[in-house]
Protein backbone atom coordinates (compact mmCIF):
# COMPACT_ATOMS: atom_id res chain seq x y z
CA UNK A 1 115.89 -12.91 50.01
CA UNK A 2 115.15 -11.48 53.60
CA UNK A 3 116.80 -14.52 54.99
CA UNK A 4 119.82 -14.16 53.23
CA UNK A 5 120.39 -10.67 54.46
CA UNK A 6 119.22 -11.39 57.65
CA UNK A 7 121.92 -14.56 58.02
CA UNK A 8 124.81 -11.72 56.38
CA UNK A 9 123.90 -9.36 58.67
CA UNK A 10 124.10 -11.58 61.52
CA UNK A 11 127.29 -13.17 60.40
CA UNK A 12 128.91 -9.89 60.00
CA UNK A 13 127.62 -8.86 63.82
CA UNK A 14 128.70 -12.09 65.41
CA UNK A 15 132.04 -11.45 63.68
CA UNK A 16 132.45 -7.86 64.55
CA UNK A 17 131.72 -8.40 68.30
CA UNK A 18 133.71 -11.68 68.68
CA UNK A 19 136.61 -9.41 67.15
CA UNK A 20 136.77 -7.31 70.40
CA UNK A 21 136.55 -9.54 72.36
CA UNK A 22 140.01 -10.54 71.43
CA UNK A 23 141.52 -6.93 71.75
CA UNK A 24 143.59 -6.64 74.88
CA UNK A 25 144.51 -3.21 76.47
CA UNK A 26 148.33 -2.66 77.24
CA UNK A 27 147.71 0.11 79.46
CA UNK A 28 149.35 0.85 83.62
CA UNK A 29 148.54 3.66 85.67
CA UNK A 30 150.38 5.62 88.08
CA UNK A 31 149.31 8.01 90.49
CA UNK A 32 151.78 10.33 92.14
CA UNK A 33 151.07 12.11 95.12
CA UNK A 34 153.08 15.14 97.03
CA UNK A 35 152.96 14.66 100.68
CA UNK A 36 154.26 18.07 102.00
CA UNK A 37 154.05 16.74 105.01
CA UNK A 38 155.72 14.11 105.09
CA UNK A 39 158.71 15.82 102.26
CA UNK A 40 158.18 12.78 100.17
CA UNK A 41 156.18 11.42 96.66
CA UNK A 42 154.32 8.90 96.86
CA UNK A 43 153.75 6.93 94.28
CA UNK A 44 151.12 3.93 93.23
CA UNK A 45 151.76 1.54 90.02
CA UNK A 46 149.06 -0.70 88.88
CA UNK A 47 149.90 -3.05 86.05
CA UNK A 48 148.49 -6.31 83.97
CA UNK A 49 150.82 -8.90 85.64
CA UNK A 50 151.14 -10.76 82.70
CA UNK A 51 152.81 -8.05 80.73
CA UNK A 52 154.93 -7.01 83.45
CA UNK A 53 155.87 -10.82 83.72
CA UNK A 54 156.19 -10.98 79.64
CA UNK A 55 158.63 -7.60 79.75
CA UNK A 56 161.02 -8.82 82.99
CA UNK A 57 161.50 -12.20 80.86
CA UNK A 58 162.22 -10.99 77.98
CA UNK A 59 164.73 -8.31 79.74
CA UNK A 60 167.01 -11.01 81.38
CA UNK A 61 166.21 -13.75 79.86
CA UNK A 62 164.75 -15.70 82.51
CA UNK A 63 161.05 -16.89 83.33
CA UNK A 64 160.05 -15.56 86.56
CA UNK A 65 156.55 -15.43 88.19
CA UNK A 66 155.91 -12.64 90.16
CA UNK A 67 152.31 -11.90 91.86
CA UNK A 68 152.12 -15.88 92.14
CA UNK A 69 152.29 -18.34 95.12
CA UNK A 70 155.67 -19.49 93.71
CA UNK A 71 157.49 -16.12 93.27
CA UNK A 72 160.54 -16.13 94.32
CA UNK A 73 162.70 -13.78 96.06
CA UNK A 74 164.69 -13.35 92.88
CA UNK A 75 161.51 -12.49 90.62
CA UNK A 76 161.36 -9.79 93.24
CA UNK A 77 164.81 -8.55 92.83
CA UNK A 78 164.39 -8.63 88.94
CA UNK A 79 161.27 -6.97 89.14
CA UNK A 80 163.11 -4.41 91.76
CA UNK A 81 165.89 -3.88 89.11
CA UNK A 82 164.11 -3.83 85.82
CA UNK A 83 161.50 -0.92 87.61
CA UNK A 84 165.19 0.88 88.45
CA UNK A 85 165.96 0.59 84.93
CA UNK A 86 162.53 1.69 83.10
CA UNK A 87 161.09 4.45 85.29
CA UNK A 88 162.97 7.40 87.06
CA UNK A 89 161.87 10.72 88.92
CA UNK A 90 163.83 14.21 88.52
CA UNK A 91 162.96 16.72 91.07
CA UNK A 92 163.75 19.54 89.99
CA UNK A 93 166.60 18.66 87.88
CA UNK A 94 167.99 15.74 90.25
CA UNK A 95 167.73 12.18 89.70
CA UNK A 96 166.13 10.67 93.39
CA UNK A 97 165.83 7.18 94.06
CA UNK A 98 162.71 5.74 94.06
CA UNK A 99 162.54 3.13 97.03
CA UNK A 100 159.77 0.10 96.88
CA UNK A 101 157.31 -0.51 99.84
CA UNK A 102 155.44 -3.32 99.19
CA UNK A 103 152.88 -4.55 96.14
CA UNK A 104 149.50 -6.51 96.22
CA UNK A 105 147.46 -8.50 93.74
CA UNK A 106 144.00 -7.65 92.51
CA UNK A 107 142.82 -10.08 90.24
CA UNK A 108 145.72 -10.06 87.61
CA UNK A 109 147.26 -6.37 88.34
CA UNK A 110 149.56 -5.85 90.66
CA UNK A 111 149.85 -2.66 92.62
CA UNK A 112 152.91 -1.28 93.78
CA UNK A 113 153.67 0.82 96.13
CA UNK A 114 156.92 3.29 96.51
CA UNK A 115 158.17 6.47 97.31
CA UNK A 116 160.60 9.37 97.29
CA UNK A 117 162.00 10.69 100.33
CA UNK A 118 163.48 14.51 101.01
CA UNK A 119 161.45 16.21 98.77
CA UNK A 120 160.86 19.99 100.13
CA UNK A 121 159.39 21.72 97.05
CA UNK A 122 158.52 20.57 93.86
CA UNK A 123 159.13 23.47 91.12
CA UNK A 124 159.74 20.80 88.05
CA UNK A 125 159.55 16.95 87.71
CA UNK A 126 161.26 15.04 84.81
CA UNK A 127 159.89 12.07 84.04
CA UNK A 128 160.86 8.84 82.04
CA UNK A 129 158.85 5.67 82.17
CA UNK A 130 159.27 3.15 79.58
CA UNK A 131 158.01 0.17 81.68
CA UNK A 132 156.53 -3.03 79.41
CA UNK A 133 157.08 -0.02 76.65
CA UNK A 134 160.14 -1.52 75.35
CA UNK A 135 158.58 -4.62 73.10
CA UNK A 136 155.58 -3.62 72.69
CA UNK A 137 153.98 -0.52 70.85
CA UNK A 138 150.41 -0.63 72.55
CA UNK A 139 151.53 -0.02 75.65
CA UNK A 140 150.67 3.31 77.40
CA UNK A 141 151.49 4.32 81.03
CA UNK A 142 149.27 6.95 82.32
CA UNK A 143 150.47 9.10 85.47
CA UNK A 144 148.22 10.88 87.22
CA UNK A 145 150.26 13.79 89.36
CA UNK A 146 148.59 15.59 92.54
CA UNK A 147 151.14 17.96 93.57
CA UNK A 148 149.62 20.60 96.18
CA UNK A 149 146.29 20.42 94.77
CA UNK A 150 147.40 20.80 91.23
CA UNK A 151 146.19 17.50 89.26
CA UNK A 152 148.46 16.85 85.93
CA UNK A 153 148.60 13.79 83.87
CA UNK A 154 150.94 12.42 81.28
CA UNK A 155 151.15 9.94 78.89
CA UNK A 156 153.68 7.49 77.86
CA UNK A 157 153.98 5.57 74.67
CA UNK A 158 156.66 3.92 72.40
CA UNK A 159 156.85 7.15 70.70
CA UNK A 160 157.02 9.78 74.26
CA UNK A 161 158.76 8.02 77.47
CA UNK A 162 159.67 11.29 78.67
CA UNK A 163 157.20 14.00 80.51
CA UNK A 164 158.00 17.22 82.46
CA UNK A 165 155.74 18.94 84.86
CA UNK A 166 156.73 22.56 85.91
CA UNK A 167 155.06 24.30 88.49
């Protein structure tokens, strides 16, 4: 009898671990910095390239393969217009444009690196980030904010791709 509940319990362990190790995150984080200094935000993405890879695809219909040795210089320009599309910046109740820098690999996320010039004081920021949301409802994107020593956060889901931060 022992044995028998010993070989259930076991059973039922091996199957409860083995079932998380199946579970994937969906989550990207942000961090947004104020850089009085310089008048501008500055802002780091860093997101699982295979989602971002699985989103852009399914947006335009057309297999791409950025963060690889054979991206192409039109993966980057999709990537450069589907980030135009799913995440934008108000300052204080005016759209800005959001310029890219540059982006590196670490393992499989890439990290991406803009910013947003002329920026003399923040009193509000509207944001809307639905990047990778669009498809998939277990995505979150998690911005971290650092505006003058003043540390916000927000979170985006399928349900909230809109946040506002008022000073």
């Amino acid at each position: 009898m022992k044995k028998i509940i010993v070989v259930t319990l076991f059973i039922l362990l091996t199957i409860g671990v083995s079932s998380f190790g199946v579970h994937k995150f969906y989550v990207s984080l942000y961090q947004v910095d104020f850089a009085p200094e310089k008048k501008m935000l500055q802002i780091t993405s860093r997101i699982f390239i295979d989602d971002l890879n699985n989103a852009i695809e399914k947006k335009f219909n057309k297999k791409i393969q950025l963060g690889s040795e054979n991206e192409t210089d039109s993966d980057l320009l999709l990537f450069k217009k589907y980030f135009n599309e799913k995440f934008t910046i108000k300052v204080n109740g005016q759209v800005k444009d959001v310029q890219f820098l540059s982006k590196e690999m670490e393992g499989d996320v890439l990290i991406c690196y803009f910013k947003i010039k002329d920026i003399h004081k923040i009193k509000s920021l509207e944001v809307y980030n639905a990047v990778i949301i669009e498809g998939n409802s277990e995505q979150q994107n998690i911005m971290h904010f650092s505006i003058l020593g003043v540390k916000n956060t927000l979170l985006f889901t399928e349900s909230s791709q809109k946040g506002v931060i008022k000073k």
